[in-house]
C-alpha atoms as a PDB file:
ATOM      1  CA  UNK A   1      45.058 -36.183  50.987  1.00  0.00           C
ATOM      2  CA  UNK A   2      45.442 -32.456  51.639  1.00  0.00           C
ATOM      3  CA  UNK A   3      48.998 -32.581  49.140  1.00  0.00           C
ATOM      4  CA  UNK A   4      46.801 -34.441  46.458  1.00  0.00           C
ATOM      5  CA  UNK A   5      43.559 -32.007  46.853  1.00  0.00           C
ATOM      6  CA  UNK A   6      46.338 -28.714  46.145  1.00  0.00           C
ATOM      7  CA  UNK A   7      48.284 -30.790  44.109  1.00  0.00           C
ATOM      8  CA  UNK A   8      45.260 -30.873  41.292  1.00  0.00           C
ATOM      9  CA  UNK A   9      43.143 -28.108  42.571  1.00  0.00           C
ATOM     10  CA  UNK A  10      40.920 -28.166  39.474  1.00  0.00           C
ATOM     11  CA  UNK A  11      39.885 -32.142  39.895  1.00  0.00           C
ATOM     12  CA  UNK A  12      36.755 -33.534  40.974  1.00  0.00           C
ATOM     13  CA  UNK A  13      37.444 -36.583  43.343  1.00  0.00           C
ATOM     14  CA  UNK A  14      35.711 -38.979  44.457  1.00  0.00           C
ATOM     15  CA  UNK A  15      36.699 -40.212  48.116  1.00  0.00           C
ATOM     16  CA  UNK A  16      36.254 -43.360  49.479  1.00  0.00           C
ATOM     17  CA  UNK A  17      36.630 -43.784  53.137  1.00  0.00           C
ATOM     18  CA  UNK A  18      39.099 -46.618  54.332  1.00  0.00           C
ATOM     19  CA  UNK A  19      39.434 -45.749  57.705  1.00  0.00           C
ATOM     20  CA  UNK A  20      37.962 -49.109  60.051  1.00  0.00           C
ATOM     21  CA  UNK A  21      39.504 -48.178  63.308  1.00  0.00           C
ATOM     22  CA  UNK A  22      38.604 -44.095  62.827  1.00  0.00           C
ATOM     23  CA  UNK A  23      36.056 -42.919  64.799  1.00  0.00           C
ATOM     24  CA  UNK A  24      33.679 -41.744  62.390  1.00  0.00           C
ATOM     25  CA  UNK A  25      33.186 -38.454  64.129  1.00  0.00           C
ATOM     26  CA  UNK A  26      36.718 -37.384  64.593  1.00  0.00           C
ATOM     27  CA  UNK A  27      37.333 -38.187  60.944  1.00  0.00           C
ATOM     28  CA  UNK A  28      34.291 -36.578  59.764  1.00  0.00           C
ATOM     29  CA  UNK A  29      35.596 -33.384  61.141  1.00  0.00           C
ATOM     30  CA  UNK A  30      38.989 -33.995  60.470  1.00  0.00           C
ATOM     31  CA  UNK A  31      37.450 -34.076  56.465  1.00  0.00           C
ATOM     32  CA  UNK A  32      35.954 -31.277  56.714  1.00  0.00           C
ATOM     33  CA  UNK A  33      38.787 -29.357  58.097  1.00  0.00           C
ATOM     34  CA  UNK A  34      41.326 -30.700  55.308  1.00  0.00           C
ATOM     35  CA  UNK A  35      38.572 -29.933  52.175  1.00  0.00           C
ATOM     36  CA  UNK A  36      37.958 -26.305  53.786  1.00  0.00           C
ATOM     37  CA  UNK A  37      41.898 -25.865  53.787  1.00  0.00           C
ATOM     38  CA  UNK A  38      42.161 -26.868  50.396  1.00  0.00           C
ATOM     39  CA  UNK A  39      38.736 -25.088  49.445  1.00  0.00           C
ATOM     40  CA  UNK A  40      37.495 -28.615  48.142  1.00  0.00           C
ATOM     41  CA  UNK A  41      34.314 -28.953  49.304  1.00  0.00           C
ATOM     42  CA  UNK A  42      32.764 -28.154  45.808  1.00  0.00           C
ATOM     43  CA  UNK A  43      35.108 -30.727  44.015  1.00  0.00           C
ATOM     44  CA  UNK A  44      34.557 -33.673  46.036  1.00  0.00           C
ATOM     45  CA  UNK A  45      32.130 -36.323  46.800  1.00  0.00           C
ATOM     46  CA  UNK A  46      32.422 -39.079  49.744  1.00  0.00           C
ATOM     47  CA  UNK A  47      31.903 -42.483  49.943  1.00  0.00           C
ATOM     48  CA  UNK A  48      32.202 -45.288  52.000  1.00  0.00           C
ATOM     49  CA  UNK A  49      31.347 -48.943  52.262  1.00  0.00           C
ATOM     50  CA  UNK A  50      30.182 -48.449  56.023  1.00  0.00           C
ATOM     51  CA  UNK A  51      27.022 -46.954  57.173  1.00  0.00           C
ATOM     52  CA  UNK A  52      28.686 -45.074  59.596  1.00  0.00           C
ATOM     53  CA  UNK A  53      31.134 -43.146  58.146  1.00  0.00           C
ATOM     54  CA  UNK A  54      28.480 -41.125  55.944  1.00  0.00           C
ATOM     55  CA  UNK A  55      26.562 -40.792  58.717  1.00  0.00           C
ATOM     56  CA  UNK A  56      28.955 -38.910  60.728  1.00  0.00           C
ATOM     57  CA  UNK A  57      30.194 -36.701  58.020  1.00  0.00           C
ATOM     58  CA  UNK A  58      29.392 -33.065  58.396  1.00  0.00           C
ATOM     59  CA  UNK A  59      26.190 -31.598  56.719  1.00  0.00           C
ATOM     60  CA  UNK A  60      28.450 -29.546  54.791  1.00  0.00           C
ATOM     61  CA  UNK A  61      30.657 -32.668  52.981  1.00  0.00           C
ATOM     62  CA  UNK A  62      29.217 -33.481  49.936  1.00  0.00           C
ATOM     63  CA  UNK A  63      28.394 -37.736  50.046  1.00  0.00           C
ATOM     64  CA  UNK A  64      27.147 -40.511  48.274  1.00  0.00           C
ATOM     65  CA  UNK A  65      23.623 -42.391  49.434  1.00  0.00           C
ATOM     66  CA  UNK A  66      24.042 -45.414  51.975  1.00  0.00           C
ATOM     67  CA  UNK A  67      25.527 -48.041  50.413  1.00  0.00           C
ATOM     68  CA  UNK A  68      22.621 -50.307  52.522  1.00  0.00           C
ATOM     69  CA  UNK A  69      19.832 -47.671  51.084  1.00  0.00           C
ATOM     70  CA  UNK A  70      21.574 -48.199  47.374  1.00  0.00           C
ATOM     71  CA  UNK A  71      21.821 -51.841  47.670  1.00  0.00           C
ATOM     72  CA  UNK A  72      18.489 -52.099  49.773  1.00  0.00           C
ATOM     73  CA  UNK A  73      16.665 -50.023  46.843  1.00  0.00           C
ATOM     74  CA  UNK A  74      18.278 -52.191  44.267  1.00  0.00           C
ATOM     75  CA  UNK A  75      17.081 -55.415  46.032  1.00  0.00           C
ATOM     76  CA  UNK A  76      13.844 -54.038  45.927  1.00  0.00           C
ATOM     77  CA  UNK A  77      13.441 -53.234  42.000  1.00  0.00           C
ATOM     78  CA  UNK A  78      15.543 -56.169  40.778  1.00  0.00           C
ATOM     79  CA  UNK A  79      13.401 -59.175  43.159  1.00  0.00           C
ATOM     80  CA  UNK A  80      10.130 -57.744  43.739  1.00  0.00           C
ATOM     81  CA  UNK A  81       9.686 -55.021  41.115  1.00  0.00           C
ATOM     82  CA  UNK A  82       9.094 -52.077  43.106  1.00  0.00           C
ATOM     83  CA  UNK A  83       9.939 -48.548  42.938  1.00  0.00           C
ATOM     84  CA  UNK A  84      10.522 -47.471  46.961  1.00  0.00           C
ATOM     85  CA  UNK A  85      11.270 -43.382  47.502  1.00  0.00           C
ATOM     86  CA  UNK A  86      14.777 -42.475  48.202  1.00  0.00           C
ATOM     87  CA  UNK A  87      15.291 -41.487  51.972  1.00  0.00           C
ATOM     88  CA  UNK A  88      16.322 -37.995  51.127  1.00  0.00           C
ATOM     89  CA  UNK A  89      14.468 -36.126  48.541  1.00  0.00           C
ATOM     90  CA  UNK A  90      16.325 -32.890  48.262  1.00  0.00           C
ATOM     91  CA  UNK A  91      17.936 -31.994  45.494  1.00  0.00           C
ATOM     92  CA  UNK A  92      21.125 -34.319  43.782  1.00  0.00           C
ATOM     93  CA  UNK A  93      21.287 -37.872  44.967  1.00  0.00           C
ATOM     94  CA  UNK A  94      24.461 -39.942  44.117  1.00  0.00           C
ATOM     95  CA  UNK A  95      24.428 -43.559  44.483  1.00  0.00           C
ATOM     96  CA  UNK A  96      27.565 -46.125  44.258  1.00  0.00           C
ATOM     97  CA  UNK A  97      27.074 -49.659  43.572  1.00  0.00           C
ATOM     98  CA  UNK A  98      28.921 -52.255  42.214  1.00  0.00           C
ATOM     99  CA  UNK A  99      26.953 -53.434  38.368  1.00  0.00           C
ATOM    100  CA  UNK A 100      26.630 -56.304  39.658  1.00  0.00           C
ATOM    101  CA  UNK A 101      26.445 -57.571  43.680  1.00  0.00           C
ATOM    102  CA  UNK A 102      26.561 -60.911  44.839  1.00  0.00           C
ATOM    103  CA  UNK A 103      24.426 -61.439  47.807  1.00  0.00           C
ATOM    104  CA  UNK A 104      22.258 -64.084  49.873  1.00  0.00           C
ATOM    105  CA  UNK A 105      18.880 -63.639  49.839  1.00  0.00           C
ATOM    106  CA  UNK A 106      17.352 -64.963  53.076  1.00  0.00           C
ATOM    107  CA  UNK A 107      13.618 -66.285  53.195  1.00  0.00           C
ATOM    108  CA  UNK A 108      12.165 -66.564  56.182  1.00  0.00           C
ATOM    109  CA  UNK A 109       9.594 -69.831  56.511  1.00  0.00           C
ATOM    110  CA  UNK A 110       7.220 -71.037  59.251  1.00  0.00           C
ATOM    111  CA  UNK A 111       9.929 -73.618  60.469  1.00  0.00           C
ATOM    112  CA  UNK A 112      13.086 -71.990  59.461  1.00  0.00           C
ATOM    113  CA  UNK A 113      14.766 -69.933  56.370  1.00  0.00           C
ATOM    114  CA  UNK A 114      16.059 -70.617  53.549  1.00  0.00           C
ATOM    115  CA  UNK A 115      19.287 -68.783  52.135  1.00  0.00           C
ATOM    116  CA  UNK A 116      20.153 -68.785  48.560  1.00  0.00           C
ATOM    117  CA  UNK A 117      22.432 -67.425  46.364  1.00  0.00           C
ATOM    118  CA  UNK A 118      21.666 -64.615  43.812  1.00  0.00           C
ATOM    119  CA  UNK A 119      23.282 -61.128  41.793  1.00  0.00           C
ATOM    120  CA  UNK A 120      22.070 -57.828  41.941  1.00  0.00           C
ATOM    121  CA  UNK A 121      22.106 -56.593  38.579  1.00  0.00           C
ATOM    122  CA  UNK A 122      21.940 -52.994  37.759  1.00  0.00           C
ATOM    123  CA  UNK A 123      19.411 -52.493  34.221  1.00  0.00           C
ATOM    124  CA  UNK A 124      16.914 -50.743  32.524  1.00  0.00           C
ATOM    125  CA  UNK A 125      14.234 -50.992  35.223  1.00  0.00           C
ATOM    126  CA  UNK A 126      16.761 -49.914  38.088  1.00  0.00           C
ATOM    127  CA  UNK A 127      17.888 -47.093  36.460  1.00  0.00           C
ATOM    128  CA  UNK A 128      14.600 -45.387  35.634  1.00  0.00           C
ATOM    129  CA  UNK A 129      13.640 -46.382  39.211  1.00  0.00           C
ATOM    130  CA  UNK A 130      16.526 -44.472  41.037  1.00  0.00           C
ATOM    131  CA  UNK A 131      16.324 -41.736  38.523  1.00  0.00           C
ATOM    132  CA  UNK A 132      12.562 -41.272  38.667  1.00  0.00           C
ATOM    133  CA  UNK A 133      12.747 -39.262  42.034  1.00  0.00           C
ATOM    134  CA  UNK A 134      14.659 -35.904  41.613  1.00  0.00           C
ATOM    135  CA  UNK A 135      18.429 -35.629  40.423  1.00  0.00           C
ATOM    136  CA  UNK A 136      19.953 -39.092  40.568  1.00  0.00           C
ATOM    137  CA  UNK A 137      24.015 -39.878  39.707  1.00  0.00           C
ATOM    138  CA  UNK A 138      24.799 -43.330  39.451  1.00  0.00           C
ATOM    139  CA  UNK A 139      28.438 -44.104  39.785  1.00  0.00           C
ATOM    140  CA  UNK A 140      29.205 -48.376  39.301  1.00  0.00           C
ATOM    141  CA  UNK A 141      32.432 -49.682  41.236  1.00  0.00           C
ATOM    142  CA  UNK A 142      34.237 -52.616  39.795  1.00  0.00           C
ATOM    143  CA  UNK A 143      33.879 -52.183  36.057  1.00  0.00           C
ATOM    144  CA  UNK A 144      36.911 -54.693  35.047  1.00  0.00           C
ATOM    145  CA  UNK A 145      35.961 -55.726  31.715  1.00  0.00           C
ATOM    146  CA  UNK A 146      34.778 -54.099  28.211  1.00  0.00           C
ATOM    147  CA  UNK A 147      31.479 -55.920  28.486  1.00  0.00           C
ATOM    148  CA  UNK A 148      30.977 -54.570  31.843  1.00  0.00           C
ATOM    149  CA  UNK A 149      31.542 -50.916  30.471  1.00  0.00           C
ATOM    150  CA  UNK A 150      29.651 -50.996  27.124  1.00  0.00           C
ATOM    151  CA  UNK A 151      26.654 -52.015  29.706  1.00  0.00           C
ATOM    152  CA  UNK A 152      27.633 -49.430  31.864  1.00  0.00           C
ATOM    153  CA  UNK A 153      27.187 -46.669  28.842  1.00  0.00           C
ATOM    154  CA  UNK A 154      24.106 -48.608  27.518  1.00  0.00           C
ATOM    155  CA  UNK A 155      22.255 -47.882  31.145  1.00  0.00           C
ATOM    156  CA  UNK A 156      23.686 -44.117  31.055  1.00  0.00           C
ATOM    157  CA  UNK A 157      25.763 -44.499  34.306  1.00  0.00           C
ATOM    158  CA  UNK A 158      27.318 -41.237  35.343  1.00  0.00           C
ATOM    159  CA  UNK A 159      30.884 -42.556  36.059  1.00  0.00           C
ATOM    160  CA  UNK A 160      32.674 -46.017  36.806  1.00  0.00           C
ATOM    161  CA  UNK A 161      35.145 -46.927  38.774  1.00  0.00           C
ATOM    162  CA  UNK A 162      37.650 -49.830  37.673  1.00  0.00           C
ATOM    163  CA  UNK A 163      40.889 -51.169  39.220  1.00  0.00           C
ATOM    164  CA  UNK A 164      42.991 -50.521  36.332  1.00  0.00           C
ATOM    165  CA  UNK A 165      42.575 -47.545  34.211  1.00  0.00           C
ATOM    166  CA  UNK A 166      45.569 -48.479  31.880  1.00  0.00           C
ATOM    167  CA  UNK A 167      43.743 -51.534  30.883  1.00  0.00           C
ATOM    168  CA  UNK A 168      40.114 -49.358  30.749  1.00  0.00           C
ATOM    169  CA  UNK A 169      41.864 -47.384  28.101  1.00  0.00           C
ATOM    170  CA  UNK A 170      41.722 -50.353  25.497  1.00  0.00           C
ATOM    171  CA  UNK A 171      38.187 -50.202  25.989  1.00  0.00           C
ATOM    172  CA  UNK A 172      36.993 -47.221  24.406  1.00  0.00           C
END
């Protein structure tokens, strides 16, 4: 990481933390020590898919929101309509998501639950939502189709990610 970060010293990245053995301590300071070598910390932003990870990271690392909080807050609007408060409220918020999550939905009943099937979908509602409470950057993950990025523009997302930028190209 530290060749790529002097490598393009001008770049913004986006880091996503792979690391499921790390302890989430040692490699939040072992971050920090490679972006202050490289004099990156105003040029990145971190993610992972694990709680933990952002937890541990420095104050000083720039990071995305929870991916439980995002998904958690997005549950929230697209089921049962309702605008919660982001955990932090200071300042920029950045949240990841993928457009659109499969996930169970679990219903708890008198003599048992019930588990069924259903899609998170990022839209109009969700985006005024998360962007109703102070600075809010919503990057999607897995845009793999041109249908999947024209909605992505429609809804204003701040970036996407997609698993093969020389097809994304055609797209435009």
């Amino acid at each position: 990481m530290q060749s790529v970060l002097q490598q393009w010293p001008h770049t913004f990245f986006y880091i996503d933390i792979k690391s499921p053995d790390a302890d989430p301590t040692v490699m939040g300071q072992r971050l920090l020590e490679v972006l202050k070598t490289t004099d990156s910390l105003d040029r990145v932003r971190v993610y992972s898919t694990e709680d933990r990870y952002i937890a541990a990271l420095p104050p000083a690392i720039p990071r995305f929101v929870t991916r439980s909080e995002t998904r958690t807050r997005l549950a929230n609007i697209s089921l049962s309509h309702q605008c919660q408060p982001a955990s932090q409220r200071d300042g920029e918020q950045w949240y990841g998501l993928e457009l659109k999550r499969k996930v169970e939905v679990v219903e708890k009943f008198t003599l048992g639950e019930g588990i069924s099937p259903a899609t998170l979908t990022w839209d109009k509602e969700a985006m005024d939502c998360f962007r109703s409470q102070d600075k809010a950057h919503i990057i999607f993950f897995g845009i793999n189709s041109a249908e999947d990025y024209r909605t992505a523009i429609e809804l204003g997302a701040d970036g996407v990610m997609v698993d093969s930028p020389a097809q994304a190209k055609s797209w435009q």
